[in-house]
N, C-alpha and C. Protein backbone atom coordinates (compact mmCIF):
# COMPACT_ATOMS: atom_id res chain seq x y z
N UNK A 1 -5.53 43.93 -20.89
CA UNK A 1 -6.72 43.95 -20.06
C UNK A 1 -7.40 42.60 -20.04
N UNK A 2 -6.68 41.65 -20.11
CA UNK A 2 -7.49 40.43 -20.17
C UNK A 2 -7.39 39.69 -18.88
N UNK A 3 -7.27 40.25 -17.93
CA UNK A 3 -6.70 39.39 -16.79
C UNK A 3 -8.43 38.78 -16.11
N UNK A 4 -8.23 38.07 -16.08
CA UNK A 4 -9.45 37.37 -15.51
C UNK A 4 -10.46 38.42 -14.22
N UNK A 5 -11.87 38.29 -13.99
CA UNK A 5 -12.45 39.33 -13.21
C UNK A 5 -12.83 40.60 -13.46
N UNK A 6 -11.35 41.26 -14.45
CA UNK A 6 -12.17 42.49 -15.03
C UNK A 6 -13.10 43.10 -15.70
N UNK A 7 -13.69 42.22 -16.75
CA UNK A 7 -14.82 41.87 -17.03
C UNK A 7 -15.64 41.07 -16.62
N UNK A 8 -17.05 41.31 -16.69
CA UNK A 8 -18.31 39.97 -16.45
C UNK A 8 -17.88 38.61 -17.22
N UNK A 9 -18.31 38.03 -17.07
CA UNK A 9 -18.13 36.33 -17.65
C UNK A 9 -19.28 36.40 -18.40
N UNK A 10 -18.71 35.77 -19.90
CA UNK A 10 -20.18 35.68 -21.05
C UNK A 10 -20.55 34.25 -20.95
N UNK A 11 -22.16 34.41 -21.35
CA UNK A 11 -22.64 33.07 -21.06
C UNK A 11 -22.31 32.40 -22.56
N UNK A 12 -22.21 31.21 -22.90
CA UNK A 12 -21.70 30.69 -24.19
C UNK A 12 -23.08 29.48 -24.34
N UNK A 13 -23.39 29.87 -25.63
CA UNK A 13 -24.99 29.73 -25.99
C UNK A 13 -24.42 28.79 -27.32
N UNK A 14 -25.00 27.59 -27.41
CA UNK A 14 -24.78 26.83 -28.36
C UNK A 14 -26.02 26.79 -29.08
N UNK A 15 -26.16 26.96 -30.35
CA UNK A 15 -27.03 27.02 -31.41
C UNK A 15 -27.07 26.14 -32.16
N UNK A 16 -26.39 24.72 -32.09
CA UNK A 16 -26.53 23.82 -32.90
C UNK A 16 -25.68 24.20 -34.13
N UNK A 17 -26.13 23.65 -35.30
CA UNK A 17 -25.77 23.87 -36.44
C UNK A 17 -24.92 25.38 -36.94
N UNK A 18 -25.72 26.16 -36.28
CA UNK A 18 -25.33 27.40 -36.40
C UNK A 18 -24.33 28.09 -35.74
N UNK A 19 -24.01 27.50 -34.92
CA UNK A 19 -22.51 27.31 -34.29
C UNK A 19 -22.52 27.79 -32.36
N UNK A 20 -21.82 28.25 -31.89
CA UNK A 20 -22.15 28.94 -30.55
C UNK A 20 -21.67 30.62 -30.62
N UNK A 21 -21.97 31.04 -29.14
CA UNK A 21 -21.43 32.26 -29.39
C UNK A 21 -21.70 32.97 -27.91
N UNK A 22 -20.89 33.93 -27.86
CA UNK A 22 -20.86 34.05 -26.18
C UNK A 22 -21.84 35.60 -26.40
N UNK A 23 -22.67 35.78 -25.05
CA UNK A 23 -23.63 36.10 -24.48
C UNK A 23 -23.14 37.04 -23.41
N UNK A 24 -22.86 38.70 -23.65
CA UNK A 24 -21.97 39.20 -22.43
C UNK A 24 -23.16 40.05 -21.85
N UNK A 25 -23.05 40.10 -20.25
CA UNK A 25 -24.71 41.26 -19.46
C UNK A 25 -24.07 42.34 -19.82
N UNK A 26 -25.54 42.49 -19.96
CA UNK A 26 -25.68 44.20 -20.69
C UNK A 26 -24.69 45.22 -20.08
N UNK A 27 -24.24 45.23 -19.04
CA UNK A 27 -23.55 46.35 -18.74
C UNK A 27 -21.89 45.79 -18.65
N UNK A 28 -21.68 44.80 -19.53
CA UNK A 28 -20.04 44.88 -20.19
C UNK A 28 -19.34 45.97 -20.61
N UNK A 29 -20.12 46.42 -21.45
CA UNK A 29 -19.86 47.75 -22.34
C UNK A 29 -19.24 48.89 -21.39
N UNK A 30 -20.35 49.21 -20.75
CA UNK A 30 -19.76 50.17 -19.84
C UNK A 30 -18.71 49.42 -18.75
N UNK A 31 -18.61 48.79 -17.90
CA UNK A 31 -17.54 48.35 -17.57
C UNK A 31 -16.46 47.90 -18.17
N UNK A 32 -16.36 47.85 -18.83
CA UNK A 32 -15.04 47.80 -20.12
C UNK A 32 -14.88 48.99 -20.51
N UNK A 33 -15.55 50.39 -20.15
CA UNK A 33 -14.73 51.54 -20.50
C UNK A 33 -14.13 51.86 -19.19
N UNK A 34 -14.88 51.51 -17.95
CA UNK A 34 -14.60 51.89 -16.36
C UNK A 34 -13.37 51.47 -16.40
N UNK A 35 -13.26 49.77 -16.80
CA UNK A 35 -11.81 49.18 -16.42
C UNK A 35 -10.71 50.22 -17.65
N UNK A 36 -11.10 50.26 -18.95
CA UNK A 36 -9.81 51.01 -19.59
C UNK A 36 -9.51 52.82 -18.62
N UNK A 37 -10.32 53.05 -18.33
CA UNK A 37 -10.22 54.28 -17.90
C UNK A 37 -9.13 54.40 -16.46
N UNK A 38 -9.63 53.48 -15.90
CA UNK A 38 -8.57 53.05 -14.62
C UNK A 38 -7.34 52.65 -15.47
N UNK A 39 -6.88 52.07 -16.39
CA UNK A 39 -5.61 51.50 -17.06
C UNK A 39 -5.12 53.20 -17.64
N UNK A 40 -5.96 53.96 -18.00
CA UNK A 40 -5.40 54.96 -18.08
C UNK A 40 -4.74 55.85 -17.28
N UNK A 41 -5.29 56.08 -16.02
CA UNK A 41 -4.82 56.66 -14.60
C UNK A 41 -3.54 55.62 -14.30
N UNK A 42 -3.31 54.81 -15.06
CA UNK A 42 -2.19 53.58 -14.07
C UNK A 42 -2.66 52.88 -13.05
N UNK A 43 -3.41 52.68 -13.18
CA UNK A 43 -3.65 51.67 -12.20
C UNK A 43 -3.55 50.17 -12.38
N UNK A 44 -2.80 49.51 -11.38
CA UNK A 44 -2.30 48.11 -12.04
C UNK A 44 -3.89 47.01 -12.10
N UNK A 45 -3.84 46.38 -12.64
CA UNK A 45 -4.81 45.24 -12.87
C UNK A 45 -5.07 44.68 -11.32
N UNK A 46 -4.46 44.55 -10.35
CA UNK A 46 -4.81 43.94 -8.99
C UNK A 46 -5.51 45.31 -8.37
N UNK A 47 -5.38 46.45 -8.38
CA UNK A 47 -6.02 47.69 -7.78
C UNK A 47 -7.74 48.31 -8.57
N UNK A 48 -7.35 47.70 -9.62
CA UNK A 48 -9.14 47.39 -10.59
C UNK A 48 -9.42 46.35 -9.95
N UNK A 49 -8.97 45.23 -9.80
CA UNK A 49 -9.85 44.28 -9.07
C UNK A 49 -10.69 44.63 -7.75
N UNK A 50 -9.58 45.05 -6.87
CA UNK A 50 -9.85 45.43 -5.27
C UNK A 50 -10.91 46.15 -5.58
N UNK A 51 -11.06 47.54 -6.48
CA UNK A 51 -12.06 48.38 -6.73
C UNK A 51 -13.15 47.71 -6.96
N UNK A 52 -13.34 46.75 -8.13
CA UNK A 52 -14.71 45.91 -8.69
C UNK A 52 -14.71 45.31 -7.46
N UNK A 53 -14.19 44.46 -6.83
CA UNK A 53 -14.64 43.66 -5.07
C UNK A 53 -15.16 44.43 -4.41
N UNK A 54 -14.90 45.87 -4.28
CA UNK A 54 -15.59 47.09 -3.47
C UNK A 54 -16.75 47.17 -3.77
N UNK A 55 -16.79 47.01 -4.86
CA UNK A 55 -17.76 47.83 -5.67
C UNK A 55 -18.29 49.22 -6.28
N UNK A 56 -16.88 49.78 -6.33
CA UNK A 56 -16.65 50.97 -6.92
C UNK A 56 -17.12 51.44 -8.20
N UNK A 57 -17.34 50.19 -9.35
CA UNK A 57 -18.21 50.38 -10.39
C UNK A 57 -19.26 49.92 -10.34
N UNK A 58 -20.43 51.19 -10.20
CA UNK A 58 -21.52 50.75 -10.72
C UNK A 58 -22.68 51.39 -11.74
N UNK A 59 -22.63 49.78 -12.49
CA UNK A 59 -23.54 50.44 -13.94
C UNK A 59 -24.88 51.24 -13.55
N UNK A 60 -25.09 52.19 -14.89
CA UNK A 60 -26.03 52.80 -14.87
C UNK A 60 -27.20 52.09 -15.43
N UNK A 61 -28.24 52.15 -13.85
CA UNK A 61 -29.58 51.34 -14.24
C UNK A 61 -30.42 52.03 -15.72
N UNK A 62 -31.01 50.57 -16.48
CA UNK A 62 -31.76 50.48 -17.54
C UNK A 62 -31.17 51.04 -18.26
N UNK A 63 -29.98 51.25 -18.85
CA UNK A 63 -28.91 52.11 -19.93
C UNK A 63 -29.14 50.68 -20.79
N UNK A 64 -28.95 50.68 -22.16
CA UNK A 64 -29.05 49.58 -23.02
C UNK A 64 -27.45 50.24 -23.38
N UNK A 65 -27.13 48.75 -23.54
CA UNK A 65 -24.87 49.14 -23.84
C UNK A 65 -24.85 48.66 -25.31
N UNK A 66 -25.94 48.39 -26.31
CA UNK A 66 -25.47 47.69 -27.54
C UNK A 66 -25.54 48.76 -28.73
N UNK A 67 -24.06 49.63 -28.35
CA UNK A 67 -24.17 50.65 -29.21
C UNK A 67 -23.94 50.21 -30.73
């Protein structure tokens, strides 16, 4: 599942000394179960894309994902 698009893009936050660290929007979580759930049905990685371009997933407003 790593093919580029299927997830949001994390922002990468440099902290100095303390090192960096990437920054993913809140509703990763749940779209990272949307996309495995489609990998479960078979669906190839280019037919999740077409879907996310549609816009077939969409997160549930004000849900906090940092289980």
């Amino acid at each position: 599942m790593g093919q580029a698009g299927l997830l949001p893009t994390p922002t990468l936050l440099s902290m100095g000394r303390k090192g960096r660290f990437h920054r993913w929007p809140p509703e990763s979580l749940e779209q990272a179960r949307w996309v495995k759930a489609r990998v479960d049905e078979l669906w190839t990685p280019d037919e999740i894309l077409e879907a996310l371009k549609r816009g077939d997933f969409k997160p549930t407003p004000g849900e906090r994902q940092d289980e």
